[in-house]
PDB file of N, CA and C in Angstrom:
ATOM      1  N   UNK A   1       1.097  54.190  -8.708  1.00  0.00           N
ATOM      2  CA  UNK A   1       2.376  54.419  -8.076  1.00  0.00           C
ATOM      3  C   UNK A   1       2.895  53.072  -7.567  1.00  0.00           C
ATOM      4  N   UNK A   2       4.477  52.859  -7.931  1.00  0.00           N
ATOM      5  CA  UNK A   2       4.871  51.403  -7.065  1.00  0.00           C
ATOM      6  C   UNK A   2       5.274  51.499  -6.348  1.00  0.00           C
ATOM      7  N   UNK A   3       5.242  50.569  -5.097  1.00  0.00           N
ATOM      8  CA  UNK A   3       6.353  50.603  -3.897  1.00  0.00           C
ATOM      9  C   UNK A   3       7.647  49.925  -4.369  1.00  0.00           C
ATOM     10  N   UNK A   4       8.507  50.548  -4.097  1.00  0.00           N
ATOM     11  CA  UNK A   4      10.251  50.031  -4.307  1.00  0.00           C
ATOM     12  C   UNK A   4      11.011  50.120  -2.589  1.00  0.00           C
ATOM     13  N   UNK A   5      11.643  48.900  -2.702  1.00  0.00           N
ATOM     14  CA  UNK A   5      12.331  48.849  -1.223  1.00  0.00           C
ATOM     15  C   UNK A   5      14.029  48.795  -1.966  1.00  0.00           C
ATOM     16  N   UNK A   6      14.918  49.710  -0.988  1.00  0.00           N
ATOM     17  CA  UNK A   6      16.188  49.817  -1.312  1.00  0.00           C
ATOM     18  C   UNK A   6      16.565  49.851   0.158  1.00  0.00           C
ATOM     19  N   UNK A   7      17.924  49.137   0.007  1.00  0.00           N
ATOM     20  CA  UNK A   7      18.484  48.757   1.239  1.00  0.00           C
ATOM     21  C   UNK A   7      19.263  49.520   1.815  1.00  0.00           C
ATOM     22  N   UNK A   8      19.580  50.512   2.612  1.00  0.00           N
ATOM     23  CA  UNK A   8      20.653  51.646   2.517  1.00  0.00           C
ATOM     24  C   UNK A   8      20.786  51.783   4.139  1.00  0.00           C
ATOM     25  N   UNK A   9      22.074  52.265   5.083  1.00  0.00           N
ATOM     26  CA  UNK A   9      22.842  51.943   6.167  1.00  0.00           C
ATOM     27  C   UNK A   9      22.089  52.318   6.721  1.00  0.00           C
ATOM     28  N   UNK A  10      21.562  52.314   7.776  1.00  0.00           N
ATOM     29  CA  UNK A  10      20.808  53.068   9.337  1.00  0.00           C
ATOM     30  C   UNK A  10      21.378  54.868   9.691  1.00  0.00           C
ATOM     31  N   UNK A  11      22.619  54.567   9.081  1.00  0.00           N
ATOM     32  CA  UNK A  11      22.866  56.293   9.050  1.00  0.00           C
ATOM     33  C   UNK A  11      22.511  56.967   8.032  1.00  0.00           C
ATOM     34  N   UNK A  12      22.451  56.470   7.283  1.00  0.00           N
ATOM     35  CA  UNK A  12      21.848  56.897   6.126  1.00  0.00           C
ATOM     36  C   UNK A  12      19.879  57.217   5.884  1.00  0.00           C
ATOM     37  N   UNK A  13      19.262  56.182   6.365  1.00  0.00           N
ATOM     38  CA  UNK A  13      18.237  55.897   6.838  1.00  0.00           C
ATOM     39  C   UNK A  13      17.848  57.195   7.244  1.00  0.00           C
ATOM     40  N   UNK A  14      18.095  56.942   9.225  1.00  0.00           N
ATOM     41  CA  UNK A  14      17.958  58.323   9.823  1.00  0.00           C
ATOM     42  C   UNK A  14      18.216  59.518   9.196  1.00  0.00           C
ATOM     43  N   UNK A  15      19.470  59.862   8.372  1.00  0.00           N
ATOM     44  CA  UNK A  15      19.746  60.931   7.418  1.00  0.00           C
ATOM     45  C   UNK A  15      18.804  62.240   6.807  1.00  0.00           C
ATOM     46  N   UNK A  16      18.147  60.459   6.550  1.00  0.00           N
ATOM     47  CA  UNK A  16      17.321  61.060   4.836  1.00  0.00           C
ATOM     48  C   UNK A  16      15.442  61.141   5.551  1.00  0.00           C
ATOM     49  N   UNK A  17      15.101  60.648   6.529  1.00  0.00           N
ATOM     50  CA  UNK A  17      14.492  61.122   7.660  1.00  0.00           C
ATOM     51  C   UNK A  17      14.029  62.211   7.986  1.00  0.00           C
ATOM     52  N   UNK A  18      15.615  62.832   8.943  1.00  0.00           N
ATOM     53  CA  UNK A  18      15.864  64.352   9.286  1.00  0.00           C
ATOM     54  C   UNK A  18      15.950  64.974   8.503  1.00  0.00           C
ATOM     55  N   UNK A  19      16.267  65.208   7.150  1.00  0.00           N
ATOM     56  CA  UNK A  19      16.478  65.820   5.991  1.00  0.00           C
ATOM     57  C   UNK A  19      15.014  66.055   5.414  1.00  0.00           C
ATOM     58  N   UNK A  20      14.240  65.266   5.692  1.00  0.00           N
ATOM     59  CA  UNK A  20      12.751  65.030   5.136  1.00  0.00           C
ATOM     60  C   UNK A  20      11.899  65.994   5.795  1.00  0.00           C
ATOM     61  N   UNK A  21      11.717  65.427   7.198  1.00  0.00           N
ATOM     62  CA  UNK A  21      11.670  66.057   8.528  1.00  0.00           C
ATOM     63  C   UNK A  21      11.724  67.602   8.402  1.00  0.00           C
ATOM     64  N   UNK A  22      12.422  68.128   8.256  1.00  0.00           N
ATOM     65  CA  UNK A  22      12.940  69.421   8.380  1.00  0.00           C
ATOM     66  C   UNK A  22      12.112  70.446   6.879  1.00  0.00           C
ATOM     67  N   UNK A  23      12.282  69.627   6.086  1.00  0.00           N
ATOM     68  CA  UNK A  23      11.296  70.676   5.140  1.00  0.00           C
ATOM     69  C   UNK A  23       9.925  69.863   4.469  1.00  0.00           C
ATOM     70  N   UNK A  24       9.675  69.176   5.648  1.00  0.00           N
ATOM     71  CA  UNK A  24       8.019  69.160   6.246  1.00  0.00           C
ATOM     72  C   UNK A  24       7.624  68.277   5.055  1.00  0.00           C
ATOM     73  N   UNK A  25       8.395  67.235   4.267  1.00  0.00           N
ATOM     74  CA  UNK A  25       7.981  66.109   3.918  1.00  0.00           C
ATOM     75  C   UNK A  25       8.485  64.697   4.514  1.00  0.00           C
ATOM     76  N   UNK A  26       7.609  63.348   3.807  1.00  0.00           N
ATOM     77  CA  UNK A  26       7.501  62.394   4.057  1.00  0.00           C
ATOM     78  C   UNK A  26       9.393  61.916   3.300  1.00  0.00           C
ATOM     79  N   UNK A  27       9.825  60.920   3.790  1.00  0.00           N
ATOM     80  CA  UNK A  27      10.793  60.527   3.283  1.00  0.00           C
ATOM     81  C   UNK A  27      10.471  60.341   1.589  1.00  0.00           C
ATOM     82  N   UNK A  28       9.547  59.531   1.556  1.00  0.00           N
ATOM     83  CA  UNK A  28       8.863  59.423   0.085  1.00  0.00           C
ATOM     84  C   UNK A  28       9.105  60.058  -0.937  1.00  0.00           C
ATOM     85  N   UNK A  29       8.351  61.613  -0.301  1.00  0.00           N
ATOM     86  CA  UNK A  29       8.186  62.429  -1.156  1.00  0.00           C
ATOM     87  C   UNK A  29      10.037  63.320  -1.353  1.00  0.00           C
ATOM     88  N   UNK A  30      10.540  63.441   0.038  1.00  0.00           N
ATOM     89  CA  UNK A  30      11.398  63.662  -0.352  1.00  0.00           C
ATOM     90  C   UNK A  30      12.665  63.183  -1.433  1.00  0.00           C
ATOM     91  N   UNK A  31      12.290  61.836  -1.582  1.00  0.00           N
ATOM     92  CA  UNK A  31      13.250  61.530  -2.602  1.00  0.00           C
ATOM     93  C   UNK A  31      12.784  61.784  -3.935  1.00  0.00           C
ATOM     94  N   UNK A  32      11.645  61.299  -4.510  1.00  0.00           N
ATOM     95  CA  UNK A  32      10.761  62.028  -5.163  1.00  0.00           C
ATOM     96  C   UNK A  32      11.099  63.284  -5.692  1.00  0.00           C
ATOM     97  N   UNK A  33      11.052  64.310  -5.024  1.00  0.00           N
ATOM     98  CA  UNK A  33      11.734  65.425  -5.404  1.00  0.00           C
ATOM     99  C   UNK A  33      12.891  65.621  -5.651  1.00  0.00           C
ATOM    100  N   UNK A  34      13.964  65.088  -4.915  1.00  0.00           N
ATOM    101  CA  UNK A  34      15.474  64.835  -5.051  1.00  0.00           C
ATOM    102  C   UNK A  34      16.011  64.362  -6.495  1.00  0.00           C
ATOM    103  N   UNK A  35      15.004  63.245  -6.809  1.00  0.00           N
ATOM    104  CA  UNK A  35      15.734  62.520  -8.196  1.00  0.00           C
ATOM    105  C   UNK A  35      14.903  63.242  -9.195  1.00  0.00           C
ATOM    106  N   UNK A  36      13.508  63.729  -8.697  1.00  0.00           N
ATOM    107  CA  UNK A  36      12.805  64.618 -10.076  1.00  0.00           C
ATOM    108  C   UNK A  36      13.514  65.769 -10.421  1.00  0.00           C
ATOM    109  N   UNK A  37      14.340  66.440  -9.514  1.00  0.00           N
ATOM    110  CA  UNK A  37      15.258  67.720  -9.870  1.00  0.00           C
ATOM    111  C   UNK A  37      16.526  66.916 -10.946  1.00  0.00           C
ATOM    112  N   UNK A  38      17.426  66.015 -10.723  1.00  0.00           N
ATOM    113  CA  UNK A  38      18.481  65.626 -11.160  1.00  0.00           C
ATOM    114  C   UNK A  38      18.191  65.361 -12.492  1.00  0.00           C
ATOM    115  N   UNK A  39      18.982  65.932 -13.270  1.00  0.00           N
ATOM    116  CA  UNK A  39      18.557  65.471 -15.225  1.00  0.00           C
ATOM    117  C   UNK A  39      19.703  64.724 -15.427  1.00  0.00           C
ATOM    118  N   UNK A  40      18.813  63.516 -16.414  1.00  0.00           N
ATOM    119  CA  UNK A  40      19.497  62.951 -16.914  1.00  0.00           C
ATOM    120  C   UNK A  40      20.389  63.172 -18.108  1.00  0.00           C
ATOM    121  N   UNK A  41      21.625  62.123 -18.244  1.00  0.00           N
ATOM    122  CA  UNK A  41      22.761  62.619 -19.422  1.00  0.00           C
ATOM    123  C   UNK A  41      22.292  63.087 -20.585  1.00  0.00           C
ATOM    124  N   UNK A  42      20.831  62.450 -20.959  1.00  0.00           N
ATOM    125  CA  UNK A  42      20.001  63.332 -22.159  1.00  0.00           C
ATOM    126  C   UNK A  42      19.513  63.912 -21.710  1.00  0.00           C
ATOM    127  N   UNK A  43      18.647  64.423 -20.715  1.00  0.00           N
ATOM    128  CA  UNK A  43      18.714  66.118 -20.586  1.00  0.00           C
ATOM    129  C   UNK A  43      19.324  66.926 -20.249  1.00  0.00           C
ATOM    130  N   UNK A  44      20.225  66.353 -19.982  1.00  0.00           N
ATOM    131  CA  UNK A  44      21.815  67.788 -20.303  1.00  0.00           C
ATOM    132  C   UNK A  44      22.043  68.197 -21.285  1.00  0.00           C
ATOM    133  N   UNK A  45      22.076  67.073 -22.297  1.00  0.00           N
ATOM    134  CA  UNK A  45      22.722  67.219 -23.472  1.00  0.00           C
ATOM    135  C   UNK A  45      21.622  67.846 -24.257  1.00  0.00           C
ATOM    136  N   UNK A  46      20.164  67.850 -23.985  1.00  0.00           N
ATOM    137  CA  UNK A  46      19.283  68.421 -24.539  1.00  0.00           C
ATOM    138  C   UNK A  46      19.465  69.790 -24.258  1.00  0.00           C
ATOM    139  N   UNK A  47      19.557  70.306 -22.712  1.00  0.00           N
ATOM    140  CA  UNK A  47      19.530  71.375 -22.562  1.00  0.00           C
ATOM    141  C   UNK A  47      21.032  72.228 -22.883  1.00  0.00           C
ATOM    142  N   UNK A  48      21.813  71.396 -22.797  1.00  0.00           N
ATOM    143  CA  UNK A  48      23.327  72.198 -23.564  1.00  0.00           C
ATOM    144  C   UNK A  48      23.182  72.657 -24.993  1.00  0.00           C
ATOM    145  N   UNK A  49      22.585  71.410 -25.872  1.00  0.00           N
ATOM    146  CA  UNK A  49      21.927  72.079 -27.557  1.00  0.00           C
ATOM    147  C   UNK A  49      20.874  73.175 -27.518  1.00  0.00           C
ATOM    148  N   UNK A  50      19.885  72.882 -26.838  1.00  0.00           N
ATOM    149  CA  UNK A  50      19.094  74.525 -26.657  1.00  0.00           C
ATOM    150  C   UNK A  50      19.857  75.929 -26.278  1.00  0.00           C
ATOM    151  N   UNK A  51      20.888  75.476 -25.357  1.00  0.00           N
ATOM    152  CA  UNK A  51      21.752  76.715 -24.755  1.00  0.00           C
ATOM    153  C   UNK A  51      22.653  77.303 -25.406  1.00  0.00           C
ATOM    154  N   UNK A  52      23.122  76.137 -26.709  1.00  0.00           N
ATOM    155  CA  UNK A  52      23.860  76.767 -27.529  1.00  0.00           C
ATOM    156  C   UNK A  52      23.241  77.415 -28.714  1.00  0.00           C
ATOM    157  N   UNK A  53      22.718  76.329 -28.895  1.00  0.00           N
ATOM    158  CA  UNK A  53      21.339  77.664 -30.097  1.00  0.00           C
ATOM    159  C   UNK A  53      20.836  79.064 -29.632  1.00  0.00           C
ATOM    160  N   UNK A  54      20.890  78.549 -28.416  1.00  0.00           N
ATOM    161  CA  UNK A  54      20.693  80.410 -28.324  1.00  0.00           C
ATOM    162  C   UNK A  54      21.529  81.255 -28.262  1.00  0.00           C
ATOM    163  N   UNK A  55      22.294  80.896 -27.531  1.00  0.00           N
ATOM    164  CA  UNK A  55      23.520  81.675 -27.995  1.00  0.00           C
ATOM    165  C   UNK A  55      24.284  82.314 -29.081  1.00  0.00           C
ATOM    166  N   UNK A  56      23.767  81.130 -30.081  1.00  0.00           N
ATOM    167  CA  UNK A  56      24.490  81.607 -31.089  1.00  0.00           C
ATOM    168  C   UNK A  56      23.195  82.504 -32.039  1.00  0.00           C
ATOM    169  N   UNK A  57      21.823  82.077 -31.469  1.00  0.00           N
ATOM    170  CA  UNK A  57      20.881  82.567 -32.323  1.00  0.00           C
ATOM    171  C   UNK A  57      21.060  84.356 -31.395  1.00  0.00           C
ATOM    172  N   UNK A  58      20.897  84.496 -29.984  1.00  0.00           N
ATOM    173  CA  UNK A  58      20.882  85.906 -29.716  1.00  0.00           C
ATOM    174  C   UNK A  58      21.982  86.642 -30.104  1.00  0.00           C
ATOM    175  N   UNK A  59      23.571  85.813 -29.476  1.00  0.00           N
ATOM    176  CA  UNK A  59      24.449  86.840 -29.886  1.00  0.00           C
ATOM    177  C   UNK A  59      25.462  86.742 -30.781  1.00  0.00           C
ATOM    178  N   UNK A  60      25.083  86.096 -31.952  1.00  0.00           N
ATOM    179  CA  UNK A  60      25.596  85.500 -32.976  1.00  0.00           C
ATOM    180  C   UNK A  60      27.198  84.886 -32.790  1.00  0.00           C
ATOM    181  N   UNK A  61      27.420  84.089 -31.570  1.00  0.00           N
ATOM    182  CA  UNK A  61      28.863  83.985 -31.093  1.00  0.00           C
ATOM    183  C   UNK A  61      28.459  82.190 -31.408  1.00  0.00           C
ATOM    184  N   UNK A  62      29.875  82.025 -32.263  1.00  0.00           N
ATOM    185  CA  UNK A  62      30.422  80.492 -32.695  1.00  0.00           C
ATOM    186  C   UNK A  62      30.606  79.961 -31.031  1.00  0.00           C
ATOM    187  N   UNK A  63      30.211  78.910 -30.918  1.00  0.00           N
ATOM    188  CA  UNK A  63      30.652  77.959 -30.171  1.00  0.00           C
ATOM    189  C   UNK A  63      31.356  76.592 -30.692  1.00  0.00           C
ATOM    190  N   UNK A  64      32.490  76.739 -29.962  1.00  0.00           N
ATOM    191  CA  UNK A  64      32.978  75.370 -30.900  1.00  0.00           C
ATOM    192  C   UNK A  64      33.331  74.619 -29.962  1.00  0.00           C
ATOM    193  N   UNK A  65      33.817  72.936 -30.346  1.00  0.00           N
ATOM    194  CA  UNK A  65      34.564  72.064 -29.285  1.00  0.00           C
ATOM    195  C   UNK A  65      35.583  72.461 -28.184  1.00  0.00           C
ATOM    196  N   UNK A  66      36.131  73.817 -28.769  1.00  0.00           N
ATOM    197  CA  UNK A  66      37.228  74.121 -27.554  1.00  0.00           C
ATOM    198  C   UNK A  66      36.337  74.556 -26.596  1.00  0.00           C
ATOM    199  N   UNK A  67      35.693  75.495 -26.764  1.00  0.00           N
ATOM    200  CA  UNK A  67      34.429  76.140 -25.656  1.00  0.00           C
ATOM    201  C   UNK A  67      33.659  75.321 -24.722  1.00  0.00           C
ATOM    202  N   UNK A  68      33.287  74.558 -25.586  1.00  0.00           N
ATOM    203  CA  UNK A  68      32.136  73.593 -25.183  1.00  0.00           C
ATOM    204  C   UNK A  68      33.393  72.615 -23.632  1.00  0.00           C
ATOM    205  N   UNK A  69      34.595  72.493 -24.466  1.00  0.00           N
ATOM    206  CA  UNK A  69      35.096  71.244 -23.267  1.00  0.00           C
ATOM    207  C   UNK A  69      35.494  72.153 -22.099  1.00  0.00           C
ATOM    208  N   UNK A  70      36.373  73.491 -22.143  1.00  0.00           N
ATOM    209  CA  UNK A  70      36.085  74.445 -21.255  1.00  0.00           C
ATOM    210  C   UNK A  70      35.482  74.882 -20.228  1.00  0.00           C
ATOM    211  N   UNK A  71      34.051  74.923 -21.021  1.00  0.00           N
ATOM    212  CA  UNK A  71      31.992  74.884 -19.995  1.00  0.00           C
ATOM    213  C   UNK A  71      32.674  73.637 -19.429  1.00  0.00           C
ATOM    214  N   UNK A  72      32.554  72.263 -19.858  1.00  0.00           N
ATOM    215  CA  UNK A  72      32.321  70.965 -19.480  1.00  0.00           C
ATOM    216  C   UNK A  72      33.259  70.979 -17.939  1.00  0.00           C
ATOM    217  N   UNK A  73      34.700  71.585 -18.731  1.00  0.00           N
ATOM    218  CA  UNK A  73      35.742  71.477 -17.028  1.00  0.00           C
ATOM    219  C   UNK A  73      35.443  72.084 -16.398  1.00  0.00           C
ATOM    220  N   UNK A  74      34.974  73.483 -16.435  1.00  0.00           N
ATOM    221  CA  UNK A  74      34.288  74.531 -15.050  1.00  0.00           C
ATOM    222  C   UNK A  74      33.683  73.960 -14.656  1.00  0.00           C
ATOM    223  N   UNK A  75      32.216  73.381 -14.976  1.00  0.00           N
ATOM    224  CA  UNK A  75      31.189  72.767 -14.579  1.00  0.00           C
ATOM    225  C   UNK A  75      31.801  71.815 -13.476  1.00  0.00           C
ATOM    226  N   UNK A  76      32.671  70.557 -14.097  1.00  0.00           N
ATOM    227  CA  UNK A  76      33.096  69.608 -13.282  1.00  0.00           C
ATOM    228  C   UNK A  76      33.574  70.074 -12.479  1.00  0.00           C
ATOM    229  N   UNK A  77      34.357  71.108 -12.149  1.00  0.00           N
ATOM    230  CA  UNK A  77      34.786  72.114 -11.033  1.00  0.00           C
ATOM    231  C   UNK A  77      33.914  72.740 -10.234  1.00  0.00           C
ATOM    232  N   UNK A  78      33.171  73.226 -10.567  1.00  0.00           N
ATOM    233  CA  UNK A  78      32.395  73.646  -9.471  1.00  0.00           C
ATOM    234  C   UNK A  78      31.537  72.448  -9.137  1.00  0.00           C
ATOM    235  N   UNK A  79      31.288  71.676  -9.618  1.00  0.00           N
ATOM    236  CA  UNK A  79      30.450  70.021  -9.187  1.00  0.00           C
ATOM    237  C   UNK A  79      31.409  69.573  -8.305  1.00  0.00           C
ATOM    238  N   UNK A  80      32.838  69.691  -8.556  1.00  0.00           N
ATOM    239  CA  UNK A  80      33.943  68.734  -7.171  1.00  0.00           C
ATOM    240  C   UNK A  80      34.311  69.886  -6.118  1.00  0.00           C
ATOM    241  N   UNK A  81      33.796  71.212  -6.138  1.00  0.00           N
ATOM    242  CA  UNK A  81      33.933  72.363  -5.168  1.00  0.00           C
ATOM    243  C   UNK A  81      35.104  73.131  -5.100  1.00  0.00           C
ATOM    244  N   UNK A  82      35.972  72.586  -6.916  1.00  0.00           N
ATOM    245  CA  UNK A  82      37.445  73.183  -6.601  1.00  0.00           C
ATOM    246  C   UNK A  82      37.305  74.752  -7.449  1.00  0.00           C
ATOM    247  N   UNK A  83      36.184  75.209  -7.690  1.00  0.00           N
ATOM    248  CA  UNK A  83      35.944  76.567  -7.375  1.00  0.00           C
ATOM    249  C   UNK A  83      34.726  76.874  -7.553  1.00  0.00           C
ATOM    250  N   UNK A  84      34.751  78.374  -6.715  1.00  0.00           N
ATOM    251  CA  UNK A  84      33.558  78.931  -6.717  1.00  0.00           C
ATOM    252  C   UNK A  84      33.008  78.474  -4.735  1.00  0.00           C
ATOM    253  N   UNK A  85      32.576  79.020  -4.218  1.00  0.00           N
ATOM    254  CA  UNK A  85      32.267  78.547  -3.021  1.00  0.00           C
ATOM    255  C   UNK A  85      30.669  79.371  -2.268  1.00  0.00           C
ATOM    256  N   UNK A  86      29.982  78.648  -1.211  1.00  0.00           N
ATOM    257  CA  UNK A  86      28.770  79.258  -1.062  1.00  0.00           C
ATOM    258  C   UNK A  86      29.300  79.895  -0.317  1.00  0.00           C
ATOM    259  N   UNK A  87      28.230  81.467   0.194  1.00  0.00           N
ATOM    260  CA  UNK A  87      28.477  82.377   0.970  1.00  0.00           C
ATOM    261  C   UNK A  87      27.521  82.748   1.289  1.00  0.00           C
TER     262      UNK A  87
END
C-alpha cells in the first residue's frame, strides 16, 4: 500500500474527518471506499454495453442512438438534481 499526501482546505480536511467519524472509519479508509464505489468512463461504458445486451437479449427491444442520448440526458439530470428528488 502507498502513502499519498494531497493538499486540500482545513474545511475540507475537518469535513472529510466528521464524515469518516460518523460511519466509524479512518479518514483513509473512508476515501478508499468513496473512490472504490465511483466507476470509471470505461466502466460505464462497459456497464451501459452489458445493459444494453440485455435488454435487447431479454426483451428483444432495439436500442438505438436516439435512446441511448435520452438515458445519457436523464442521467445528467438526475446527477445535476434537476429531477427526481430524495424523500
Amino acid at each position: 500500500m502507498a502513502d499519498t499526501t494531497i493538499k486540500i482546505s482545513d474545511e475540507i480536511r475537518d469535513r472529510l474527518r466528521t464524515l469518516a467519524e460518523e460511519r466509524g472509519l479512518s479518514a483513509r479508509a473512508y476515501v478508499e471506499r468513496m473512490v472504490a464505489a465511483i466507476p470509471t468512463e470505461t466502466e460505464r461504458a462497459e456497464r451501459t454495453a452489458k445493459a444494453i445486451a440485455y435488454v435487447r437479449e431479454q426483451f428483444g427491444a432495439e436500442v438505438d442512438d436516439a435512446v441511448l442520448r435520452e438515458g445519457q440526458a436523464w442521467r445528467q439530470a438526475v446527477a445535476e438534481r434537476r429531477v427526481g428528488s430524495r424523500r
